[in-house]
Structures are given as structure tokens and as C-alpha cells.
PDB file of N, CA and C in Angstrom:
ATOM      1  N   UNK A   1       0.847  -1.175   0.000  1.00  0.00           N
ATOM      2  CA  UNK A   1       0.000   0.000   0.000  1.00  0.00           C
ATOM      3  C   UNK A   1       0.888   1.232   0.000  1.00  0.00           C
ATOM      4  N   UNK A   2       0.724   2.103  -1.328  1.00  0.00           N
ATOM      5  CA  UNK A   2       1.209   3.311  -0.583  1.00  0.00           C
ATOM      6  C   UNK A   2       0.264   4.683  -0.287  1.00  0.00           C
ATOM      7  N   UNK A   3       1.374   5.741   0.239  1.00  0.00           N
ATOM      8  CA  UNK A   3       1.020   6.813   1.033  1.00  0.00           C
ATOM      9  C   UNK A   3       0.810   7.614   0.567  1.00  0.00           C
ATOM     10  N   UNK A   4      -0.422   8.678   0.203  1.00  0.00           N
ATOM     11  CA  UNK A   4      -0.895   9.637  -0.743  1.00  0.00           C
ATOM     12  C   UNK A   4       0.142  10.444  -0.428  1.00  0.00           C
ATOM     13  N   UNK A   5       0.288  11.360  -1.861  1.00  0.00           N
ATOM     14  CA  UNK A   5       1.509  12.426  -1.136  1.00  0.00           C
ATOM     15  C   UNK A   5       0.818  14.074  -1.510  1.00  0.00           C
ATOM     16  N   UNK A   6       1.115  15.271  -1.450  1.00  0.00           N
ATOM     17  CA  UNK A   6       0.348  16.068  -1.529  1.00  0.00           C
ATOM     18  C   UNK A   6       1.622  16.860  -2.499  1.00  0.00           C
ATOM     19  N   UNK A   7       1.341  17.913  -2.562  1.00  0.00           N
ATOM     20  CA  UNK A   7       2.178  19.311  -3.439  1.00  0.00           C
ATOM     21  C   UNK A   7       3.838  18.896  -2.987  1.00  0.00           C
ATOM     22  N   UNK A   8       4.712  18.550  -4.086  1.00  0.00           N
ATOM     23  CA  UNK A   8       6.247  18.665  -3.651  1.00  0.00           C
ATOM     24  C   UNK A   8       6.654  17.190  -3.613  1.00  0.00           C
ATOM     25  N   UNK A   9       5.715  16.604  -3.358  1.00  0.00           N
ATOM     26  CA  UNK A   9       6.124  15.117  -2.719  1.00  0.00           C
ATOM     27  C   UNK A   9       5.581  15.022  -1.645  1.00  0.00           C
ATOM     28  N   UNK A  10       5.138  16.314  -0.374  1.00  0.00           N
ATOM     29  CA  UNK A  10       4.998  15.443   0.642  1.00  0.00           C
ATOM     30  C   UNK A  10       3.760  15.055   1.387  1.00  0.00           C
ATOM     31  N   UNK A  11       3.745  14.700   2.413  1.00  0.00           N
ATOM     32  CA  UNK A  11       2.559  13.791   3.303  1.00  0.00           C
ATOM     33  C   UNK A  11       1.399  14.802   2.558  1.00  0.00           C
ATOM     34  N   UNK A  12       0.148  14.420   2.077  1.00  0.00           N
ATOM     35  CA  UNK A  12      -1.061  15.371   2.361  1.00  0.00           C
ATOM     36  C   UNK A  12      -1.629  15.442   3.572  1.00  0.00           C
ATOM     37  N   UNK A  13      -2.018  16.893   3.637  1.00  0.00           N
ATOM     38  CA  UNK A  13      -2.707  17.207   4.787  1.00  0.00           C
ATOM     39  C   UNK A  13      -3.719  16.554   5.500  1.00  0.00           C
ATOM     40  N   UNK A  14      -3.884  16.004   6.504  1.00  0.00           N
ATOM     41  CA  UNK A  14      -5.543  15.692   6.926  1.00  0.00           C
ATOM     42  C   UNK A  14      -6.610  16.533   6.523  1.00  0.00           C
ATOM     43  N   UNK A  15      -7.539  15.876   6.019  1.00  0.00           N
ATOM     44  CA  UNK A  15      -8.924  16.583   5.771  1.00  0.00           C
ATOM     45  C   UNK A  15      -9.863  17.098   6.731  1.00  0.00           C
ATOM     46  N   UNK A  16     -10.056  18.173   6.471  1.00  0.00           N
ATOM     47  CA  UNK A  16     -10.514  19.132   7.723  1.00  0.00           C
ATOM     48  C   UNK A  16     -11.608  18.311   8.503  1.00  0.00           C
ATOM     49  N   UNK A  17     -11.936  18.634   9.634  1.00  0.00           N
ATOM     50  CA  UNK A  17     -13.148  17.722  10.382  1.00  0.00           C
ATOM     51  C   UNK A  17     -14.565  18.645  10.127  1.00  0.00           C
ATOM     52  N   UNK A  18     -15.215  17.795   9.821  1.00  0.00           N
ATOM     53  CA  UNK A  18     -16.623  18.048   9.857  1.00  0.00           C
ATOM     54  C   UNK A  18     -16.991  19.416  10.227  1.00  0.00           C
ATOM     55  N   UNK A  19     -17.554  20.254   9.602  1.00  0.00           N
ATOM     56  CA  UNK A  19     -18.118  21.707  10.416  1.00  0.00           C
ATOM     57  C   UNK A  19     -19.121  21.233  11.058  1.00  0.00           C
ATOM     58  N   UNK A  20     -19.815  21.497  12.320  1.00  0.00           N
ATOM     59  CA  UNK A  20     -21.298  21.258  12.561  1.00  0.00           C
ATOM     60  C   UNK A  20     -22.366  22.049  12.202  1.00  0.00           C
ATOM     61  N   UNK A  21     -23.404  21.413  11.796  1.00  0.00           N
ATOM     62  CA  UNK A  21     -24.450  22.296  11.079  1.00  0.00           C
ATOM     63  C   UNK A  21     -24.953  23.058  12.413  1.00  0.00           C
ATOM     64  N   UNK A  22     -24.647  24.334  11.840  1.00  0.00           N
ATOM     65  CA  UNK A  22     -25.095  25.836  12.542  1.00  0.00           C
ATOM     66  C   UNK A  22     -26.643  25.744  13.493  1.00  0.00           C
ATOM     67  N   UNK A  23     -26.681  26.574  14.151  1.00  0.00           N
ATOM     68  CA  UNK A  23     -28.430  26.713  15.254  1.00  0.00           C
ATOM     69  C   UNK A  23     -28.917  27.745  13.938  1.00  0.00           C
ATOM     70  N   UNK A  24     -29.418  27.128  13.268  1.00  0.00           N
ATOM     71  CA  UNK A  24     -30.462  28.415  12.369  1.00  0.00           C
ATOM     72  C   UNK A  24     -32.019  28.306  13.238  1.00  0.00           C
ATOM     73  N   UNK A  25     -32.248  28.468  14.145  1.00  0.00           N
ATOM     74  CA  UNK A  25     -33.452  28.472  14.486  1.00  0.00           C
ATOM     75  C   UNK A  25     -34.395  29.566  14.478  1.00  0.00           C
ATOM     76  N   UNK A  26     -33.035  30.700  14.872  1.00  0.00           N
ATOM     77  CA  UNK A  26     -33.593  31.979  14.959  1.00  0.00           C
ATOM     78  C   UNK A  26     -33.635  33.035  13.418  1.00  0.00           C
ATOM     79  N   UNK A  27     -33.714  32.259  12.349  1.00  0.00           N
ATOM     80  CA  UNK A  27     -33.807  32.513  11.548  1.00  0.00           C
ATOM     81  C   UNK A  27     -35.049  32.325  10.548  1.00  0.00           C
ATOM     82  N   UNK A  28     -35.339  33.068   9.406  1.00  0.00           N
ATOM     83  CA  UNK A  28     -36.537  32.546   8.810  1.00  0.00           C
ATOM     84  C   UNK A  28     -36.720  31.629   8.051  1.00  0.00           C
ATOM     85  N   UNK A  29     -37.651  30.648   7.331  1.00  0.00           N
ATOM     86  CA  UNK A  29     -37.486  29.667   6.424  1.00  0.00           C
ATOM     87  C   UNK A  29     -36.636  29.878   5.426  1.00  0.00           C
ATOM     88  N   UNK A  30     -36.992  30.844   4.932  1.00  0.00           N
ATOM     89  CA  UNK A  30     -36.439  31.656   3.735  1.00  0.00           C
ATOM     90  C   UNK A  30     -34.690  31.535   3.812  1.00  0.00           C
ATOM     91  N   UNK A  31     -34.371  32.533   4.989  1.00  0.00           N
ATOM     92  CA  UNK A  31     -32.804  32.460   4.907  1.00  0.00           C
ATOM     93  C   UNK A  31     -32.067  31.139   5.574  1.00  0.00           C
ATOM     94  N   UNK A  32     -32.838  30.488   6.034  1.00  0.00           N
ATOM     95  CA  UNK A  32     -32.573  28.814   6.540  1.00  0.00           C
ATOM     96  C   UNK A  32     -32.158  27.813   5.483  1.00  0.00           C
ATOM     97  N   UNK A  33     -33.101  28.307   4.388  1.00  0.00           N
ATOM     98  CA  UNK A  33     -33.132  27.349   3.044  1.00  0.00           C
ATOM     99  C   UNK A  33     -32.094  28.456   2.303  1.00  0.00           C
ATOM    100  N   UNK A  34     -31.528  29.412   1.957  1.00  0.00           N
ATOM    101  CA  UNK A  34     -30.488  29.703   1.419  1.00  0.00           C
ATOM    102  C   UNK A  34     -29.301  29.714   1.709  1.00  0.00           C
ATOM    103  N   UNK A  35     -28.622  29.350   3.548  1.00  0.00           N
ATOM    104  CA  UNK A  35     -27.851  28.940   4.027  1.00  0.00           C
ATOM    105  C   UNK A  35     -27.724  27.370   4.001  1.00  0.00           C
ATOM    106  N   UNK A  36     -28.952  26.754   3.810  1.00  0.00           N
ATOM    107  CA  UNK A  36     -28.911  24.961   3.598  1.00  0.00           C
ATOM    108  C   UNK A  36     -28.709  25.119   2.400  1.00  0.00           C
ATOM    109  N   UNK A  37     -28.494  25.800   1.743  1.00  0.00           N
ATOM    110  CA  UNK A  37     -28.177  25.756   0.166  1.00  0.00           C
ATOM    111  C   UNK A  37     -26.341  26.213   0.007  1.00  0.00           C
ATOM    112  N   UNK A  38     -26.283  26.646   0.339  1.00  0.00           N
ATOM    113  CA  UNK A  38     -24.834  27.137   0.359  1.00  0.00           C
ATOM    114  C   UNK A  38     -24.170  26.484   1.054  1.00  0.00           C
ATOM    115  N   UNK A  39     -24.316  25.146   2.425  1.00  0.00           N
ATOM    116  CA  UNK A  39     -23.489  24.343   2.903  1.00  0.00           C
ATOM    117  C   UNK A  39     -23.650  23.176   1.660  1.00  0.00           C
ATOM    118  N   UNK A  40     -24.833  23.016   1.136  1.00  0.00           N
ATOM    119  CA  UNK A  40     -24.847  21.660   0.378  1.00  0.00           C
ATOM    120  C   UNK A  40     -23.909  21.933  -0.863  1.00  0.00           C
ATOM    121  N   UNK A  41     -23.846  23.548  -1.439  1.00  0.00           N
ATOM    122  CA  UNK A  41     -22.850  23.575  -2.354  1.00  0.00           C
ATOM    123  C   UNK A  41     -21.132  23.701  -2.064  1.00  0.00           C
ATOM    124  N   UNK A  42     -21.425  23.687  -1.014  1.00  0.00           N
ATOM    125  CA  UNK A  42     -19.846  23.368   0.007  1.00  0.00           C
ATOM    126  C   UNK A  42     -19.264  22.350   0.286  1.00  0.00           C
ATOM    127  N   UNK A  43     -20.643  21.544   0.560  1.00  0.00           N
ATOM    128  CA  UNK A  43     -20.490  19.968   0.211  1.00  0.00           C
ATOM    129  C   UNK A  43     -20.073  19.282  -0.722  1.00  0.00           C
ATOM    130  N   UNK A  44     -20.504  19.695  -1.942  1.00  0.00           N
ATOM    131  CA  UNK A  44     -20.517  19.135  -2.946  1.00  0.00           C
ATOM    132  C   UNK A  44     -18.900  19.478  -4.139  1.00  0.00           C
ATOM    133  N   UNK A  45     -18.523  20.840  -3.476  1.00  0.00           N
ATOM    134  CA  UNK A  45     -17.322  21.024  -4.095  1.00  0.00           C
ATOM    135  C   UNK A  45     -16.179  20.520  -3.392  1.00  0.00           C
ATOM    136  N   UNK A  46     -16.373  20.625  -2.022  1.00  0.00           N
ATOM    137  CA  UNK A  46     -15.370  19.564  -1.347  1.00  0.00           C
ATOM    138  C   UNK A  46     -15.343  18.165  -2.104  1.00  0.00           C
ATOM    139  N   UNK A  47     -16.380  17.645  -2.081  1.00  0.00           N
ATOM    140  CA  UNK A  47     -16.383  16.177  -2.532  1.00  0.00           C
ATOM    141  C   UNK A  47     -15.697  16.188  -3.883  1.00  0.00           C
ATOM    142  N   UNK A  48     -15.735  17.347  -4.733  1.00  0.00           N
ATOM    143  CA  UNK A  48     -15.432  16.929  -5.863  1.00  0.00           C
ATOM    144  C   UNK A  48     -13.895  17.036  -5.936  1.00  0.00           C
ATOM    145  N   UNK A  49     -13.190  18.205  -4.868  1.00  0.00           N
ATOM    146  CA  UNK A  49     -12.020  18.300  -5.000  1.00  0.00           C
ATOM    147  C   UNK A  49     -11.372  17.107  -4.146  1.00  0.00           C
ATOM    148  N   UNK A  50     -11.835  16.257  -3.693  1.00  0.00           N
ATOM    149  CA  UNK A  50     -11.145  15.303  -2.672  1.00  0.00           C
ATOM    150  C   UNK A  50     -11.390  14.146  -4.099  1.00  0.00           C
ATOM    151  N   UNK A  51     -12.496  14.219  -4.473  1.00  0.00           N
ATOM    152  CA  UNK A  51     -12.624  13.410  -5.890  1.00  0.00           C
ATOM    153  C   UNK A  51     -11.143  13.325  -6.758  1.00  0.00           C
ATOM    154  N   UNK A  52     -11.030  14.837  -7.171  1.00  0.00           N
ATOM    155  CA  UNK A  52      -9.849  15.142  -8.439  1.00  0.00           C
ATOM    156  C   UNK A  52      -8.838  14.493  -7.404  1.00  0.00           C
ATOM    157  N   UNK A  53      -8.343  15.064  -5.680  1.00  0.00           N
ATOM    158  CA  UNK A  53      -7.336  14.703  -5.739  1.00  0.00           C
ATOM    159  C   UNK A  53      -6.665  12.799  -5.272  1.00  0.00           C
ATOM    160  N   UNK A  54      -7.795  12.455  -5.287  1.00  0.00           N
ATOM    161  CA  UNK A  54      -7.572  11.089  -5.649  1.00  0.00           C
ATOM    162  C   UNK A  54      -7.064  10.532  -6.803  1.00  0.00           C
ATOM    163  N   UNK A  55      -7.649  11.057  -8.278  1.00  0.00           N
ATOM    164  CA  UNK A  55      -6.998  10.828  -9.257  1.00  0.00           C
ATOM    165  C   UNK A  55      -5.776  11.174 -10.021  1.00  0.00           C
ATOM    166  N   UNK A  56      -5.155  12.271  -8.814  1.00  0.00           N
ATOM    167  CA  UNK A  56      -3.992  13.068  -9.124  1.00  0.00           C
ATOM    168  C   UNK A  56      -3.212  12.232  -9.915  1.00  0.00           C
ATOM    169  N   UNK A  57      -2.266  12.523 -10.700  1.00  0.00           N
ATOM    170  CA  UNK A  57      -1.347  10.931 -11.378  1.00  0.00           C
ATOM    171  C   UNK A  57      -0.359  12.006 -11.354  1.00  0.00           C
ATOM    172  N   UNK A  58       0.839  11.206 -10.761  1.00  0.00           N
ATOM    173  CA  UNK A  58       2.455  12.009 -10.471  1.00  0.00           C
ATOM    174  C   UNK A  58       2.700  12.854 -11.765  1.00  0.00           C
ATOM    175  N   UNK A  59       3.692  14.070 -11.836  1.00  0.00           N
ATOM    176  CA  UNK A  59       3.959  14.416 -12.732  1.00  0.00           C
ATOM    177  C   UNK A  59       5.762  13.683 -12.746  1.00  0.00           C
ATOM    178  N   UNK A  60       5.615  13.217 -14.771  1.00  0.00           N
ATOM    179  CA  UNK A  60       6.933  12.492 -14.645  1.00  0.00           C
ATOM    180  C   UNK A  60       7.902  13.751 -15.279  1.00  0.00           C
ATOM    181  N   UNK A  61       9.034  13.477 -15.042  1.00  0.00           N
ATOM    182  CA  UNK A  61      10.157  14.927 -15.421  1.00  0.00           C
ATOM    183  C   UNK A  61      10.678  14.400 -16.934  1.00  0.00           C
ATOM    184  N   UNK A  62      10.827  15.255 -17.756  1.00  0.00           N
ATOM    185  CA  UNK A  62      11.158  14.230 -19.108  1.00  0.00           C
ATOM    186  C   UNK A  62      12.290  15.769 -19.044  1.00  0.00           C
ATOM    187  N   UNK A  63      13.449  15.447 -19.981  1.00  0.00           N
ATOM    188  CA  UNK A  63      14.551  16.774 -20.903  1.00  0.00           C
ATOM    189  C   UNK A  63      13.318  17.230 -22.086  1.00  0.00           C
ATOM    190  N   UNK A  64      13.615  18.134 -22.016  1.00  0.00           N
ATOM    191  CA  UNK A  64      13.401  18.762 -23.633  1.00  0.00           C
ATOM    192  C   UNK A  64      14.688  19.587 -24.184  1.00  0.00           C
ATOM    193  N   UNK A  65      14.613  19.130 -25.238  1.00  0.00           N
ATOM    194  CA  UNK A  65      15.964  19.509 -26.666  1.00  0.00           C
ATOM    195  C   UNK A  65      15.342  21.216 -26.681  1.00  0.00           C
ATOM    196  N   UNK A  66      15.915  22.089 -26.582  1.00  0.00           N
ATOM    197  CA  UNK A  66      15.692  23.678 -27.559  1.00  0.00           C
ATOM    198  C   UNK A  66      15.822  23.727 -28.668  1.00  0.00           C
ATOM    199  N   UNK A  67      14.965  24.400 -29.188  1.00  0.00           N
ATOM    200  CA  UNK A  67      15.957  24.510 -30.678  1.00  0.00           C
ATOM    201  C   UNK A  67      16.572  25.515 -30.280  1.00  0.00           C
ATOM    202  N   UNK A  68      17.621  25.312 -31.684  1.00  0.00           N
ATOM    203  CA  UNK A  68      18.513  26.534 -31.836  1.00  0.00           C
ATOM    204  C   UNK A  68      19.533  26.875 -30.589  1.00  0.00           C
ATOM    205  N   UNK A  69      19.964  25.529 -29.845  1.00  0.00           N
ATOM    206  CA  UNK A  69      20.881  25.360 -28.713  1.00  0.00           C
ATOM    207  C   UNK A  69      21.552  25.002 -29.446  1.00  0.00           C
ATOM    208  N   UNK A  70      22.520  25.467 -28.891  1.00  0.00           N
ATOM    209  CA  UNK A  70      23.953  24.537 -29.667  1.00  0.00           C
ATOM    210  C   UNK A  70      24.531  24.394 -28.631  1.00  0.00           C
ATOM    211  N   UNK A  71      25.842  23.383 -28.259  1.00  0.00           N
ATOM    212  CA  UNK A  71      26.434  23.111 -27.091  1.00  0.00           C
ATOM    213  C   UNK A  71      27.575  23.923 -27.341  1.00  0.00           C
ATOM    214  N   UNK A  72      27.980  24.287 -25.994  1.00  0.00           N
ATOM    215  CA  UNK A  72      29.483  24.688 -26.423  1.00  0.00           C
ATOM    216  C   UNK A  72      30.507  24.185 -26.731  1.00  0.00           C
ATOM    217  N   UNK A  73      31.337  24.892 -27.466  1.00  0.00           N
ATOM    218  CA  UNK A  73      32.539  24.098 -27.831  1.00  0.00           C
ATOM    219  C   UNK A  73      33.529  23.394 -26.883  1.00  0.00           C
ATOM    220  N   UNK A  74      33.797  22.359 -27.386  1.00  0.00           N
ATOM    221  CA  UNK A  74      34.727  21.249 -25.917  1.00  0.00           C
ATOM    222  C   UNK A  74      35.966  22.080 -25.904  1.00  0.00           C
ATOM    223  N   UNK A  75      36.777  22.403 -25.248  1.00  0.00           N
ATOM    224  CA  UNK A  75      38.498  22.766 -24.682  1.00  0.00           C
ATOM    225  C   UNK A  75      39.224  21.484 -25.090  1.00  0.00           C
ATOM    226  N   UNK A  76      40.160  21.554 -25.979  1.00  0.00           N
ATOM    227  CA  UNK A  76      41.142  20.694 -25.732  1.00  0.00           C
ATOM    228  C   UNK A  76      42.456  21.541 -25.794  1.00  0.00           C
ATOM    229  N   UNK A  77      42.505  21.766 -24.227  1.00  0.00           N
ATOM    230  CA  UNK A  77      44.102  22.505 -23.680  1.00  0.00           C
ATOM    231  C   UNK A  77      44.685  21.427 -23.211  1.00  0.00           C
ATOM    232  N   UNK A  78      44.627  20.255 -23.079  1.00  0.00           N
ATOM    233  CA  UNK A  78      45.941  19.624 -22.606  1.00  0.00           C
ATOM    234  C   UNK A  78      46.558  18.693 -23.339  1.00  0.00           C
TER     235      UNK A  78
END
């Protein structure tokens, strides 16, 4: 088994703990249901970013050639 890794290589962070759903009591239906609307879309983008970063796939390091590099010329002083 291995160990998820996060930005750089290293450990990822723990995932934040649970918020608890707020006392809306003293509030009206109205702004009750547009704050239950805005945790569920909080919900739902968390999930999706814990989604992506499951599928993260390593980045591999490859050379690339320039054009129009030329190497420098070798020294032969001895």
C-alpha cells in the first residue's frame, strides 16, 4: 500500500473535520433554506475536490531539446 503524497512530494494534509451544522433556528425559512443551500454547495465542491485529488497521477520529469541550442565548444588545452 502506498502513502498519498500532496504538493512537492509530501505527506497530504488531513482533511478538515466536519463543520457542525449551525443553530439556524432563529432565523426565517427563507434564509434557513439559502444557508442549507450554500453548505450543500460546500459539500458538494469539497467532494469533488477530494474526488480530483484522488486521481492526481504524479507528474513524470522528461529533458526537452531547444531549438537553436547549440552546445558549447569542448576545450582541448591539454
Amino acid at each position: 500500500m502506498f502513502a498519498s503524497v500532496g504538493p512537492r512530494g509530501g505527506p497530504r494534509p488531513p482533511a478538515a473535520p466536519a463543520i457542525p451544522e449551525p443553530d439556524l433556528s432563529h432565523l426565517t425559512e427563507e434564509e434557513r433554506d439559502i444557508i442549507m443551500a450554500v453548505l450543500a454547495r460546500q459539500r458538494e465542491e469539497e467532494a469533488k475536490d477530494e474526488a480530483m485529488l484522488k486521481e492526481e497521477k504524479p507528474i513524470q520529469a522528461r529533458t526537452v531539446n531547444l531549438v537553436g541550442q547549440k552546445k558549447p565548444p569542448t576545450q582541448n588545452d591539454v
